[in-house]
N, C-alpha and C. Protein backbone atom coordinates (compact mmCIF):
# COMPACT_ATOMS: atom_id res chain seq x y z
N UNK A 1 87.33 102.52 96.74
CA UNK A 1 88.54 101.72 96.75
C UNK A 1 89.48 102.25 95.67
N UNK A 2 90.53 102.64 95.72
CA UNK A 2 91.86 102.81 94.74
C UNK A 2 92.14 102.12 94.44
N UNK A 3 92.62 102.05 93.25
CA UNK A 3 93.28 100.63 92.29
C UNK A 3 94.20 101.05 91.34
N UNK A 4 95.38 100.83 91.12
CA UNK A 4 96.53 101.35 90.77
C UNK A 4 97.34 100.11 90.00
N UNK A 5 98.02 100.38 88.51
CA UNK A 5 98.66 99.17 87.50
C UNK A 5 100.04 99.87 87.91
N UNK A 6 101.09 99.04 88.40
CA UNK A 6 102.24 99.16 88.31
C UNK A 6 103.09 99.51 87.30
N UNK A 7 104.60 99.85 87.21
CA UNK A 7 105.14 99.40 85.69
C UNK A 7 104.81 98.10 85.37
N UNK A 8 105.34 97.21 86.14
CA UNK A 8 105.59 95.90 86.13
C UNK A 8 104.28 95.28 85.54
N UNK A 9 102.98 95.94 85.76
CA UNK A 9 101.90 95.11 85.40
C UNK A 9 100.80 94.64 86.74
N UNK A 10 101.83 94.49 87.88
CA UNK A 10 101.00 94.43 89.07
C UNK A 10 100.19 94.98 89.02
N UNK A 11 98.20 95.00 89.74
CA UNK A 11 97.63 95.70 90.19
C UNK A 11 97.86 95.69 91.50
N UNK A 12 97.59 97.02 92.17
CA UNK A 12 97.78 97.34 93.48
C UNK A 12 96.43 97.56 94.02
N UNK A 13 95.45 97.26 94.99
CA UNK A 13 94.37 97.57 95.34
C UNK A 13 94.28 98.00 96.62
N UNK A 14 93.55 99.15 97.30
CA UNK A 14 93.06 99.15 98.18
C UNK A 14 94.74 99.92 99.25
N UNK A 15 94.83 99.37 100.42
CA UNK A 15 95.76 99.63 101.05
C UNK A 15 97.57 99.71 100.38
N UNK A 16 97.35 98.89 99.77
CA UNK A 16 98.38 98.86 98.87
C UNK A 16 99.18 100.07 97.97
N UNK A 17 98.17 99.92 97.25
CA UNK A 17 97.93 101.61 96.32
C UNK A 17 98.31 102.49 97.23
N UNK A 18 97.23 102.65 98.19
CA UNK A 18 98.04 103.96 99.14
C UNK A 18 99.06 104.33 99.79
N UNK A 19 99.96 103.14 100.53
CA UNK A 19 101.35 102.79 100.43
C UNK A 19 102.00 103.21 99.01
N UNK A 20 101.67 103.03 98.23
CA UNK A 20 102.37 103.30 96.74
C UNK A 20 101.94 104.51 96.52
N UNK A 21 100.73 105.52 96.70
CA UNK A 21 100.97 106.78 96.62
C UNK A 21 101.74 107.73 97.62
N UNK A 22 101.62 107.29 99.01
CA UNK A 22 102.46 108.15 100.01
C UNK A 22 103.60 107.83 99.77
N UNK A 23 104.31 107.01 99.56
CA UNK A 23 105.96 106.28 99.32
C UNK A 23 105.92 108.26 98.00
N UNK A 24 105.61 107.90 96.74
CA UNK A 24 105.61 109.18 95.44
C UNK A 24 105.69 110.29 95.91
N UNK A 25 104.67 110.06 97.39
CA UNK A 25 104.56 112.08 97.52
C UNK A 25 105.63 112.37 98.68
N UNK A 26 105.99 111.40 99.47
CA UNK A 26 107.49 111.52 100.69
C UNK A 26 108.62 111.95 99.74
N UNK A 27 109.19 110.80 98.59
CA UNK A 27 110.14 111.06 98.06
C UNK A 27 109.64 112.62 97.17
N UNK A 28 108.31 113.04 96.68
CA UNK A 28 108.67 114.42 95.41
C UNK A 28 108.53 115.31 96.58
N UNK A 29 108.51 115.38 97.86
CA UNK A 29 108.60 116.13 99.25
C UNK A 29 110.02 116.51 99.33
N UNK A 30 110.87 115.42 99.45
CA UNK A 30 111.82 115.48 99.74
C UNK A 30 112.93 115.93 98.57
N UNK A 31 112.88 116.00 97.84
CA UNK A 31 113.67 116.16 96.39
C UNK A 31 113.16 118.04 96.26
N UNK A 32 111.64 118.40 96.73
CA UNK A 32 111.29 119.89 96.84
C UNK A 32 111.98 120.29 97.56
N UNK A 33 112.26 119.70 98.51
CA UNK A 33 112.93 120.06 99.96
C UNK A 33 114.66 120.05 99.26
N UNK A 34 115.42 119.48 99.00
CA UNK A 34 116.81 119.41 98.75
C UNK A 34 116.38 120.61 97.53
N UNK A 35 116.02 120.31 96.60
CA UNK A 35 116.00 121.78 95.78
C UNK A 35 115.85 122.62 96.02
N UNK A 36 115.47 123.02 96.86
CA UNK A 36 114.55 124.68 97.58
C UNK A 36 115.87 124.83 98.51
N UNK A 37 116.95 124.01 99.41
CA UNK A 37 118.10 124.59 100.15
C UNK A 37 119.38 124.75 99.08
N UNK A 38 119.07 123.70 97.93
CA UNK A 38 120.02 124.26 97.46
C UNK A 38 119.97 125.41 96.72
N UNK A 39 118.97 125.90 96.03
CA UNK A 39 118.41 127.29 95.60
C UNK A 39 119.06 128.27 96.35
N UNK A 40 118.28 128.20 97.75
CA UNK A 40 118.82 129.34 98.37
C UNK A 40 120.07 129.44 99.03
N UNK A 41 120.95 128.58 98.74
CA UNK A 41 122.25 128.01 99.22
C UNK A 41 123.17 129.30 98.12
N UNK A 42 122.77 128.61 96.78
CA UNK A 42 123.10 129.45 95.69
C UNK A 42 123.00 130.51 95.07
């Protein structure tokens, strides 16, 4: 089971947590992704 402390203090357990890790790795996906076109843009 994963178990994850928020800023806020929340614990996150279980399904939750993992929602809260895929949400981290979509958005640092997507921010690789806009950096890497604008790189080669430039």
């Amino acid at each position: 089971m994963q178990q994850y402390i928020s800023p806020d203090g929340t614990v996150l357990i279980g399904h939750y947590a993992v929602i809260d890790t895929m949400k981290d790795l979509i958005v640092d996906a997507l921010g690789a992704l806009v950096i890497s076109i604008v790189g080669y843009i430039v």
